[in-house]
PDB file of N, CA and C in Angstrom:
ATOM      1  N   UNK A   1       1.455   0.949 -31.439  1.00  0.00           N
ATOM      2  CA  UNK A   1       2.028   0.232 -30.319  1.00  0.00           C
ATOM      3  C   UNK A   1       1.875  -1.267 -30.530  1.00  0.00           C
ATOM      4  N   UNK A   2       2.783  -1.799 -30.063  1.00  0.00           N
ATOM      5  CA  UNK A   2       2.648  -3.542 -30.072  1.00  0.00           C
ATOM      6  C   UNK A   2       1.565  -4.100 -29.139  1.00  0.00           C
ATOM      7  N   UNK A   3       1.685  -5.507 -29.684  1.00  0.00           N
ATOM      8  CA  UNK A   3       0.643  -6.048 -28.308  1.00  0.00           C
ATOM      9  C   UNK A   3       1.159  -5.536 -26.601  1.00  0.00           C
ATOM     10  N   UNK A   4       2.611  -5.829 -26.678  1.00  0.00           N
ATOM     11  CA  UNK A   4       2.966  -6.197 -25.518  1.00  0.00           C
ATOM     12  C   UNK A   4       2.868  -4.964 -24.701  1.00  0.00           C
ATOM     13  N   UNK A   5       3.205  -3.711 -25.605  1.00  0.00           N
ATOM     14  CA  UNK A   5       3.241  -1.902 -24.850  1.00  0.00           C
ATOM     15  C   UNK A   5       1.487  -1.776 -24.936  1.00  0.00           C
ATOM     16  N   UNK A   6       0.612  -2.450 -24.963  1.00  0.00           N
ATOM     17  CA  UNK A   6      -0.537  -1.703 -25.013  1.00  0.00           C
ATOM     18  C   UNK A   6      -0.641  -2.689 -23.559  1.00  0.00           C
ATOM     19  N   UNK A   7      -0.068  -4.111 -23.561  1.00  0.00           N
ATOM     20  CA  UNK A   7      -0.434  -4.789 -22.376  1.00  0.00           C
ATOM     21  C   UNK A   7       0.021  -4.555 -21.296  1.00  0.00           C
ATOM     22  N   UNK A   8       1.010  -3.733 -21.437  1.00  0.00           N
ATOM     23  CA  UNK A   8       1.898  -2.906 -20.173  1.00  0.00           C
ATOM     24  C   UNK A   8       1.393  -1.798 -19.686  1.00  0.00           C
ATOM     25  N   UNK A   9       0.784  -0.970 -21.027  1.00  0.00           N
ATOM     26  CA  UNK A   9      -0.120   0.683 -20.551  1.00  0.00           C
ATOM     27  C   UNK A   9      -1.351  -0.228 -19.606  1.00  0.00           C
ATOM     28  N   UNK A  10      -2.453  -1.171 -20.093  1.00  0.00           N
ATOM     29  CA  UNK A  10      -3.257  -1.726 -19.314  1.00  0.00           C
ATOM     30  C   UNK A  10      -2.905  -1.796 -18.263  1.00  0.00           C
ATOM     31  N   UNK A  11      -1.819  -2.448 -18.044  1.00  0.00           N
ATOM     32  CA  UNK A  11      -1.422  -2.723 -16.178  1.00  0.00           C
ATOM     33  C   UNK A  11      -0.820  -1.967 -15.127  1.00  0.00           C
ATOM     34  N   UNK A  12      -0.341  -0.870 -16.440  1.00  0.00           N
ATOM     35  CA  UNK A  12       0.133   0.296 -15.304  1.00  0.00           C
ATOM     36  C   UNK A  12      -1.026   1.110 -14.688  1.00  0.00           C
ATOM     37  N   UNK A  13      -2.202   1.046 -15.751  1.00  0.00           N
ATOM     38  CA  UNK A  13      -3.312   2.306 -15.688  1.00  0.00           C
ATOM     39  C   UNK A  13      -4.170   1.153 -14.564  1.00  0.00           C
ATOM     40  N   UNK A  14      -4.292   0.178 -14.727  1.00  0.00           N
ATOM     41  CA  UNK A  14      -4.802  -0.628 -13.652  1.00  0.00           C
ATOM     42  C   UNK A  14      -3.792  -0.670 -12.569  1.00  0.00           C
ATOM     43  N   UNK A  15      -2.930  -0.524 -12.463  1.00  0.00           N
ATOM     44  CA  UNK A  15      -2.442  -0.613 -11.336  1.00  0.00           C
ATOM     45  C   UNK A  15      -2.338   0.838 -10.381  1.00  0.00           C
ATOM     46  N   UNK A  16      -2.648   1.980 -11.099  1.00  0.00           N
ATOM     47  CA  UNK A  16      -2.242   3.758 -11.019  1.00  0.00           C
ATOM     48  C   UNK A  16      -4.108   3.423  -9.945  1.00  0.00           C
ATOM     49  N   UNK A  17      -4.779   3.041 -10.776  1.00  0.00           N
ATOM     50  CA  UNK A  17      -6.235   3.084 -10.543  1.00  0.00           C
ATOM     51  C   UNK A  17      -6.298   2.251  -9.152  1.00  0.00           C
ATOM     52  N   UNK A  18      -5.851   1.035  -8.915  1.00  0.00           N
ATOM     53  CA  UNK A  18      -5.620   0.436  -7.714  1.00  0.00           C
ATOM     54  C   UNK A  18      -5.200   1.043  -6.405  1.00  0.00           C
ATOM     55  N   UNK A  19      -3.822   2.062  -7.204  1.00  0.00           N
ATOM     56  CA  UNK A  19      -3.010   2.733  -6.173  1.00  0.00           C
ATOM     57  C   UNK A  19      -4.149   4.358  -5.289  1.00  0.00           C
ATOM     58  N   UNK A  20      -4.801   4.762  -6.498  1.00  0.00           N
ATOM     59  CA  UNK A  20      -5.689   5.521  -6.112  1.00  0.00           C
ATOM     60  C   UNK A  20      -6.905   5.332  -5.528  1.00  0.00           C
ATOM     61  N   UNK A  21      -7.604   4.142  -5.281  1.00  0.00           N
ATOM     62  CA  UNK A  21      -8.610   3.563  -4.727  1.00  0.00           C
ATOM     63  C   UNK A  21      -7.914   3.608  -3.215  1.00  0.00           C
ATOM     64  N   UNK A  22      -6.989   3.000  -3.330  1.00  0.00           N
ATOM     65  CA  UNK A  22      -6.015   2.426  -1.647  1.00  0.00           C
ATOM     66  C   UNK A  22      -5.933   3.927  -1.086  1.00  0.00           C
ATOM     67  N   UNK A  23      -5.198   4.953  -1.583  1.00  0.00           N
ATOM     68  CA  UNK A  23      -5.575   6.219  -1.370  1.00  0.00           C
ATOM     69  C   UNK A  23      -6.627   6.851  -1.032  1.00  0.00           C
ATOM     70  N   UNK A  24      -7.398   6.917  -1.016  1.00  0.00           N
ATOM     71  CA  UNK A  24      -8.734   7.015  -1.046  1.00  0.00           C
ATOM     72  C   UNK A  24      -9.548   6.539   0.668  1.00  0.00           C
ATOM     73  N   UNK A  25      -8.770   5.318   0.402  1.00  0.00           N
ATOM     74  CA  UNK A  25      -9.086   4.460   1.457  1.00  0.00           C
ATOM     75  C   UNK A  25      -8.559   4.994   2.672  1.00  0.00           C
ATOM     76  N   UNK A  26      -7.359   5.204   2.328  1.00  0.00           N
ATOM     77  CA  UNK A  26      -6.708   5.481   3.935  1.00  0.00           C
ATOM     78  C   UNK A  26      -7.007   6.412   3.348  1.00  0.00           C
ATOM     79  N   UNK A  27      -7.573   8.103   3.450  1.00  0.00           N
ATOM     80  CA  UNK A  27      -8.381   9.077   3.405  1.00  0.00           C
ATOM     81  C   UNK A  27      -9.314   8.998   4.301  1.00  0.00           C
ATOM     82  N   UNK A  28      -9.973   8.160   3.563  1.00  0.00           N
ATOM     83  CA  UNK A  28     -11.572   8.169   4.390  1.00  0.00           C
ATOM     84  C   UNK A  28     -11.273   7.547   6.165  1.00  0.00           C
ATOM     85  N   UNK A  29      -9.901   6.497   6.102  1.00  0.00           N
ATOM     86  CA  UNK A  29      -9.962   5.812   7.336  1.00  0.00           C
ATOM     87  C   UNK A  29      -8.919   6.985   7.806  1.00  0.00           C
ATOM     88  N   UNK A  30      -8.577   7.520   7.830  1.00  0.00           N
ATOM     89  CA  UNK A  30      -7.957   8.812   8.546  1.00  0.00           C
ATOM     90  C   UNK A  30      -9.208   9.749   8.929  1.00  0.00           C
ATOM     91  N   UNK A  31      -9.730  10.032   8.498  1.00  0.00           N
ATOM     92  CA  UNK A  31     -11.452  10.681   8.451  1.00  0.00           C
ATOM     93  C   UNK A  31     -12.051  10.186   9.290  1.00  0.00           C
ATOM     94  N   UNK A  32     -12.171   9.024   9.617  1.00  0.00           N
ATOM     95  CA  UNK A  32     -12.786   8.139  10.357  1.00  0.00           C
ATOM     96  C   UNK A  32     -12.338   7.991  11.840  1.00  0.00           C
ATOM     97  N   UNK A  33     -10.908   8.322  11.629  1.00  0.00           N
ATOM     98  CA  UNK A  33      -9.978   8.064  13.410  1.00  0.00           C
ATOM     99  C   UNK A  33     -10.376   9.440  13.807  1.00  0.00           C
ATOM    100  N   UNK A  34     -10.053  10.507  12.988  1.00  0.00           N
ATOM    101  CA  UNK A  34     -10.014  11.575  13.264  1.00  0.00           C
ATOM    102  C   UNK A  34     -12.140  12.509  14.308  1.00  0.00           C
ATOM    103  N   UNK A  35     -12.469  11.139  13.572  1.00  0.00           N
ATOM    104  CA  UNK A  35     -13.823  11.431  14.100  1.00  0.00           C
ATOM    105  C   UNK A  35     -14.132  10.532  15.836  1.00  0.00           C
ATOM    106  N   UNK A  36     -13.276   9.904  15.694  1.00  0.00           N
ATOM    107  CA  UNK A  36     -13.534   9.318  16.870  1.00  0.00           C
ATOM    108  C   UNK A  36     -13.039  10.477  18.154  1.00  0.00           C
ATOM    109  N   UNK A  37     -14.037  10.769  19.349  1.00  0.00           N
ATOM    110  CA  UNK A  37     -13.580  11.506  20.421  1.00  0.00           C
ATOM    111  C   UNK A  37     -12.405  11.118  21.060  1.00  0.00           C
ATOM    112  N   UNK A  38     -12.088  12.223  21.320  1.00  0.00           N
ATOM    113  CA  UNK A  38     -10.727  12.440  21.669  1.00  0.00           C
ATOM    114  C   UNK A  38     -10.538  12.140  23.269  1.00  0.00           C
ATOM    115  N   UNK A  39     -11.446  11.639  23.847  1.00  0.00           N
ATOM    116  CA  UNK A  39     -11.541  11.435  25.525  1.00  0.00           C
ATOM    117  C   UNK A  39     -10.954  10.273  25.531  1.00  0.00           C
ATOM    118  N   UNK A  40      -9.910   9.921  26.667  1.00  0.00           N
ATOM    119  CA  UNK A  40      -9.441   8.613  26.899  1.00  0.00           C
ATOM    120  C   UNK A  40     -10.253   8.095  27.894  1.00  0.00           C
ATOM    121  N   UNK A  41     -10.907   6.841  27.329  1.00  0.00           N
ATOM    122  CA  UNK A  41     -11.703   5.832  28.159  1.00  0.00           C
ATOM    123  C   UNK A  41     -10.477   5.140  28.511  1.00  0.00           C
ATOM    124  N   UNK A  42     -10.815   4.047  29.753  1.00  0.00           N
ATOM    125  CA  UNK A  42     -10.354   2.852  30.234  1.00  0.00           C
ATOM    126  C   UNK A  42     -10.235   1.759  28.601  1.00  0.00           C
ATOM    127  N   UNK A  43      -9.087   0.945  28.629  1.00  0.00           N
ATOM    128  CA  UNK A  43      -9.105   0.985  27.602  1.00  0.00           C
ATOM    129  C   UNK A  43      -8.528   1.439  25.846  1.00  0.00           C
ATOM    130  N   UNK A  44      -8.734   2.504  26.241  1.00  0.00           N
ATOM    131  CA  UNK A  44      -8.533   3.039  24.651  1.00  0.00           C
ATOM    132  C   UNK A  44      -6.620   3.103  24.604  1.00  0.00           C
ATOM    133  N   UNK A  45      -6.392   3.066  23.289  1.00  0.00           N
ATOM    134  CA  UNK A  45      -4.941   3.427  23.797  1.00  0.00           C
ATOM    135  C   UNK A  45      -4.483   4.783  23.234  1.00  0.00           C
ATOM    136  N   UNK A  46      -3.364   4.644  24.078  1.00  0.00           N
ATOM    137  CA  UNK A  46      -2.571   5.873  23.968  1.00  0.00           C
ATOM    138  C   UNK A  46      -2.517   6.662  22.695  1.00  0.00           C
ATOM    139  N   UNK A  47      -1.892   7.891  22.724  1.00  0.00           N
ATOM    140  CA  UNK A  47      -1.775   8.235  21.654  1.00  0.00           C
ATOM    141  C   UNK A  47      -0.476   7.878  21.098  1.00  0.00           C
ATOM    142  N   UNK A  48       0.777   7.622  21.959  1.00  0.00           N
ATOM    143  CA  UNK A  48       1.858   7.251  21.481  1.00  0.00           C
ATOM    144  C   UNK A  48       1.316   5.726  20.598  1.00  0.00           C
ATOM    145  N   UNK A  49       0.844   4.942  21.808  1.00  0.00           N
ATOM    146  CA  UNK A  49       0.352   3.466  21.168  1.00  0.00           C
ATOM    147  C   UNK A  49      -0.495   3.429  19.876  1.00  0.00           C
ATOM    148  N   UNK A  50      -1.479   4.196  19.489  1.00  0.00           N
ATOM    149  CA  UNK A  50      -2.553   4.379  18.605  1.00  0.00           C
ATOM    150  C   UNK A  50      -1.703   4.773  17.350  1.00  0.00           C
ATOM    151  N   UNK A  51       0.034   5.871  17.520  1.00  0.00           N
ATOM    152  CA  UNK A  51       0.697   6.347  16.548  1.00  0.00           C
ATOM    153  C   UNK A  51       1.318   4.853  15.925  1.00  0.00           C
ATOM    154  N   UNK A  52       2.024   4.061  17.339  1.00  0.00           N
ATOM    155  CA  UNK A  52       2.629   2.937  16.611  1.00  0.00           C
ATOM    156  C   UNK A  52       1.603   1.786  15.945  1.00  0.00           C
ATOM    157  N   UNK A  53       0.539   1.735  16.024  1.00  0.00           N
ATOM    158  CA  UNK A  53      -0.047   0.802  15.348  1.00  0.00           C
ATOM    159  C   UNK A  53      -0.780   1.166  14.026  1.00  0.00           C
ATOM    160  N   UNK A  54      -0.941   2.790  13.959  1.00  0.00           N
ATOM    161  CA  UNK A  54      -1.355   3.118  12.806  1.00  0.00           C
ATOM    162  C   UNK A  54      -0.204   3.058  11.689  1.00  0.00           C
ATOM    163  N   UNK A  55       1.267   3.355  12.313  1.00  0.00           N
ATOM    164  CA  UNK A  55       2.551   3.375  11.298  1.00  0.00           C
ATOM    165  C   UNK A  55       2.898   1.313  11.041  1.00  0.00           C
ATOM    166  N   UNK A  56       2.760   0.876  12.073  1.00  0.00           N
ATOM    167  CA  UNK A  56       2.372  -0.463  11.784  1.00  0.00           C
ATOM    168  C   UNK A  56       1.481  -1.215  10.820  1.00  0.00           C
ATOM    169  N   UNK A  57       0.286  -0.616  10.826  1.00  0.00           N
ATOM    170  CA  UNK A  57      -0.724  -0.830   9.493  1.00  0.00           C
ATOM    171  C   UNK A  57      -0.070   0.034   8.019  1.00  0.00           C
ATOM    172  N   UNK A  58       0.403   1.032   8.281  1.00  0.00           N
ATOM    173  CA  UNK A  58       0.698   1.617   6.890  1.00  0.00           C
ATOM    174  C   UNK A  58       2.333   0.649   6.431  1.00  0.00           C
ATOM    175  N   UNK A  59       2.648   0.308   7.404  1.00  0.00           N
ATOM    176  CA  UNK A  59       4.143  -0.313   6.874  1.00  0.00           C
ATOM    177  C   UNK A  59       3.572  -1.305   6.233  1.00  0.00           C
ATOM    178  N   UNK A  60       2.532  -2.218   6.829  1.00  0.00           N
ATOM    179  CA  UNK A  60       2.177  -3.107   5.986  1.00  0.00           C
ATOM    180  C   UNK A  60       1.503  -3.315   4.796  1.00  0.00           C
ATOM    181  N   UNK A  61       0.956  -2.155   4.482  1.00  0.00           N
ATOM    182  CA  UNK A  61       0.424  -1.392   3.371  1.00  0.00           C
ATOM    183  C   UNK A  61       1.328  -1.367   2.532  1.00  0.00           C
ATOM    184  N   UNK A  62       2.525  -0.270   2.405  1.00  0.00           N
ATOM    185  CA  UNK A  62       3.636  -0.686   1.951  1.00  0.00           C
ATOM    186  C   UNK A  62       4.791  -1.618   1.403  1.00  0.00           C
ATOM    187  N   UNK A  63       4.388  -2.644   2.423  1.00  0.00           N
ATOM    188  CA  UNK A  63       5.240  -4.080   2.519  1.00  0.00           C
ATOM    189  C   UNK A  63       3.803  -4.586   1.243  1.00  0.00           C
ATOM    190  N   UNK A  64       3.013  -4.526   1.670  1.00  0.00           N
ATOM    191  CA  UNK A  64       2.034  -5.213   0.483  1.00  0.00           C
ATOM    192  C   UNK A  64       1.963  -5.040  -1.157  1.00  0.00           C
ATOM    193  N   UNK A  65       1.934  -3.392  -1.073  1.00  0.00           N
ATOM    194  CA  UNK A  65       2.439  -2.569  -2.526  1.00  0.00           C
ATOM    195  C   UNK A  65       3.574  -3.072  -3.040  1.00  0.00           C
ATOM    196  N   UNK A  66       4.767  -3.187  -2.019  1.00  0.00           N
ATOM    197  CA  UNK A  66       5.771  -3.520  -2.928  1.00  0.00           C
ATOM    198  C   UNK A  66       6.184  -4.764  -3.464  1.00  0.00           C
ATOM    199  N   UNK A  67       5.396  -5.479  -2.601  1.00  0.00           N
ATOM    200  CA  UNK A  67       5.079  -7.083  -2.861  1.00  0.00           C
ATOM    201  C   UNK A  67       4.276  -7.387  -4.017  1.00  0.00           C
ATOM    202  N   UNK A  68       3.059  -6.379  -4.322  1.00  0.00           N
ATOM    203  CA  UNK A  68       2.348  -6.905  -5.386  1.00  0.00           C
ATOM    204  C   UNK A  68       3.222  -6.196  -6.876  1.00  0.00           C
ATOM    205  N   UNK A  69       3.906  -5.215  -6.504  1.00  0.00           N
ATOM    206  CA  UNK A  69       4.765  -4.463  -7.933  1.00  0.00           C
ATOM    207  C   UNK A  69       5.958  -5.581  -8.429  1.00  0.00           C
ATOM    208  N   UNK A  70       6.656  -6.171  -7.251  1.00  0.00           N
ATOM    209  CA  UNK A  70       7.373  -7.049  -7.658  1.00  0.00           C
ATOM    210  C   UNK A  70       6.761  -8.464  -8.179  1.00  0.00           C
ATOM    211  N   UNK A  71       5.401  -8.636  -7.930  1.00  0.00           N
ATOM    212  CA  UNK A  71       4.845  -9.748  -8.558  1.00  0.00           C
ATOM    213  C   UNK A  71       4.539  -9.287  -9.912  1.00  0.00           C
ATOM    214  N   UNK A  72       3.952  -7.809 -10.112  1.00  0.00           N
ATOM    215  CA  UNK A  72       3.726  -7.626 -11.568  1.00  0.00           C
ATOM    216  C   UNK A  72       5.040  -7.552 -12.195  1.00  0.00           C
ATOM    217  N   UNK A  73       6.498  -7.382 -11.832  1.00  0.00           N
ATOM    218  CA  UNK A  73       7.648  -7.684 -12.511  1.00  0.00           C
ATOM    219  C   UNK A  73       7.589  -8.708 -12.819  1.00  0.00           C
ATOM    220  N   UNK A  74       7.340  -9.769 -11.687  1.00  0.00           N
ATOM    221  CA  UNK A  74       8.019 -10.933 -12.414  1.00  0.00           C
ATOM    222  C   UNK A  74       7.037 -11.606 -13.771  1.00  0.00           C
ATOM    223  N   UNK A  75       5.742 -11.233 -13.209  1.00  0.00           N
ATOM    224  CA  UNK A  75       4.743 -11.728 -14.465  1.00  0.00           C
ATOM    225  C   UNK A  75       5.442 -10.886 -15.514  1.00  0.00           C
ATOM    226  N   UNK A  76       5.861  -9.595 -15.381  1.00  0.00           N
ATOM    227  CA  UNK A  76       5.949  -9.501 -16.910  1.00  0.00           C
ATOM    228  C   UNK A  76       7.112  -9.807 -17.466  1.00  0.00           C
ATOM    229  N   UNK A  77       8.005 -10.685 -16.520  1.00  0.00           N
ATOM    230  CA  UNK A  77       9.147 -11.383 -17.040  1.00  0.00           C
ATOM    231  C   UNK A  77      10.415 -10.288 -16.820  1.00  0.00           C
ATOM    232  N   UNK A  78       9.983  -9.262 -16.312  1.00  0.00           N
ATOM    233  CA  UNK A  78      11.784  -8.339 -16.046  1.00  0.00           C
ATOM    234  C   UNK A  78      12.262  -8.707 -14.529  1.00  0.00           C
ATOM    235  N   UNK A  79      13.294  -9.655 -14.671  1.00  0.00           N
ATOM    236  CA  UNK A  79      13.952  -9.332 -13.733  1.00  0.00           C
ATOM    237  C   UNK A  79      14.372  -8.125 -12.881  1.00  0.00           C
ATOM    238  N   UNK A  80      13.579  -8.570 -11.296  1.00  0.00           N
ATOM    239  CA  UNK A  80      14.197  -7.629 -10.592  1.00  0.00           C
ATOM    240  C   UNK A  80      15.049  -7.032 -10.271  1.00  0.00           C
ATOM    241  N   UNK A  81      15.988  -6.368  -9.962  1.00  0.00           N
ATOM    242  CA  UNK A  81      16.819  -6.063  -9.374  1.00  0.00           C
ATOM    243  C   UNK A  81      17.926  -6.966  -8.431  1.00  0.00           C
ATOM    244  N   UNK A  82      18.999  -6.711  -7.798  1.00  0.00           N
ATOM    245  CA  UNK A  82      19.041  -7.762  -6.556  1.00  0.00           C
ATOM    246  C   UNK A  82      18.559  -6.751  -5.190  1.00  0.00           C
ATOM    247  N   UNK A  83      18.388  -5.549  -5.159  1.00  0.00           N
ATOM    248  CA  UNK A  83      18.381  -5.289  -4.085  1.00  0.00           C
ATOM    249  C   UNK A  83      16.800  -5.776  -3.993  1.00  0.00           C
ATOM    250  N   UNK A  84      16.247  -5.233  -5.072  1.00  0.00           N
ATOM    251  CA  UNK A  84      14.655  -5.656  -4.775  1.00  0.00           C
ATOM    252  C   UNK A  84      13.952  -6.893  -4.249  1.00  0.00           C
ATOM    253  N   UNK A  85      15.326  -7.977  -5.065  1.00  0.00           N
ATOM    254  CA  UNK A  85      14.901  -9.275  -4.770  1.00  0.00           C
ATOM    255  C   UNK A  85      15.260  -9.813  -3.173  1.00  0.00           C
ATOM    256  N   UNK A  86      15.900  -9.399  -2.913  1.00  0.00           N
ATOM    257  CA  UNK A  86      16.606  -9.091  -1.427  1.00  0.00           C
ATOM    258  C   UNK A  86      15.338  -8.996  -0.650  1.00  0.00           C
ATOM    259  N   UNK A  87      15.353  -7.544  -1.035  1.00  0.00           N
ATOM    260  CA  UNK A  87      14.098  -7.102   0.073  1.00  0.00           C
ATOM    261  C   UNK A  87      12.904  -8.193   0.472  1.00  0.00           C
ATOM    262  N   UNK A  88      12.368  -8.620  -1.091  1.00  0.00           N
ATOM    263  CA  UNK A  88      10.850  -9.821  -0.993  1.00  0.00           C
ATOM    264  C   UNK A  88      11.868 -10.752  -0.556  1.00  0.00           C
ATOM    265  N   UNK A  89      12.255 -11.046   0.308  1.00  0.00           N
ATOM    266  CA  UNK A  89      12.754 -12.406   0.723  1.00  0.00           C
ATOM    267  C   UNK A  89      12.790 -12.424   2.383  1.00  0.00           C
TER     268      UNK A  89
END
């Protein structure tokens, strides 16, 4: 393999490894809601409300992933796409 395909396997396997840590994460923090009692205090919110802010945090999760994949494009010099480039804008 060349320099450049061994420097690409590095960043994919670092990046696979990243993606599985984050996984992991929201695991355990799903684990974690799921442990909290289920009684509604004064306070607490809804479950409709609690659904939209948890899909709110994962969108941004998302919005973040695809933000940092399109930064490892551009470092490695391949032009994006246009729809892609669209989107980060």
């Amino acid at each position: 393999m060349t320099d450049t395909q061994n420097y690409i396997t590095q960043l994919q396997k670092q990046f696979l490894t990243a993606m599985q840590a984050a996984g992991e994460t929201q695991a355990k923090l799903i684990e974690a809601v799921r442990a909290v009692p289920t009684s509604v205090e004064i306070g607490t919110p809804s479950p409709a409300q609690f659904v939209e802010q948890s899909f709110g945090f994962f969108t941004e999760v998302l919005d973040a992933q695809r933000d940092m994949t399109l930064r490892l494009v551009k470092a490695a010099g391949v032009a994006p796409t246009k729809a892609a480039a669209k989107q980060a804008a």
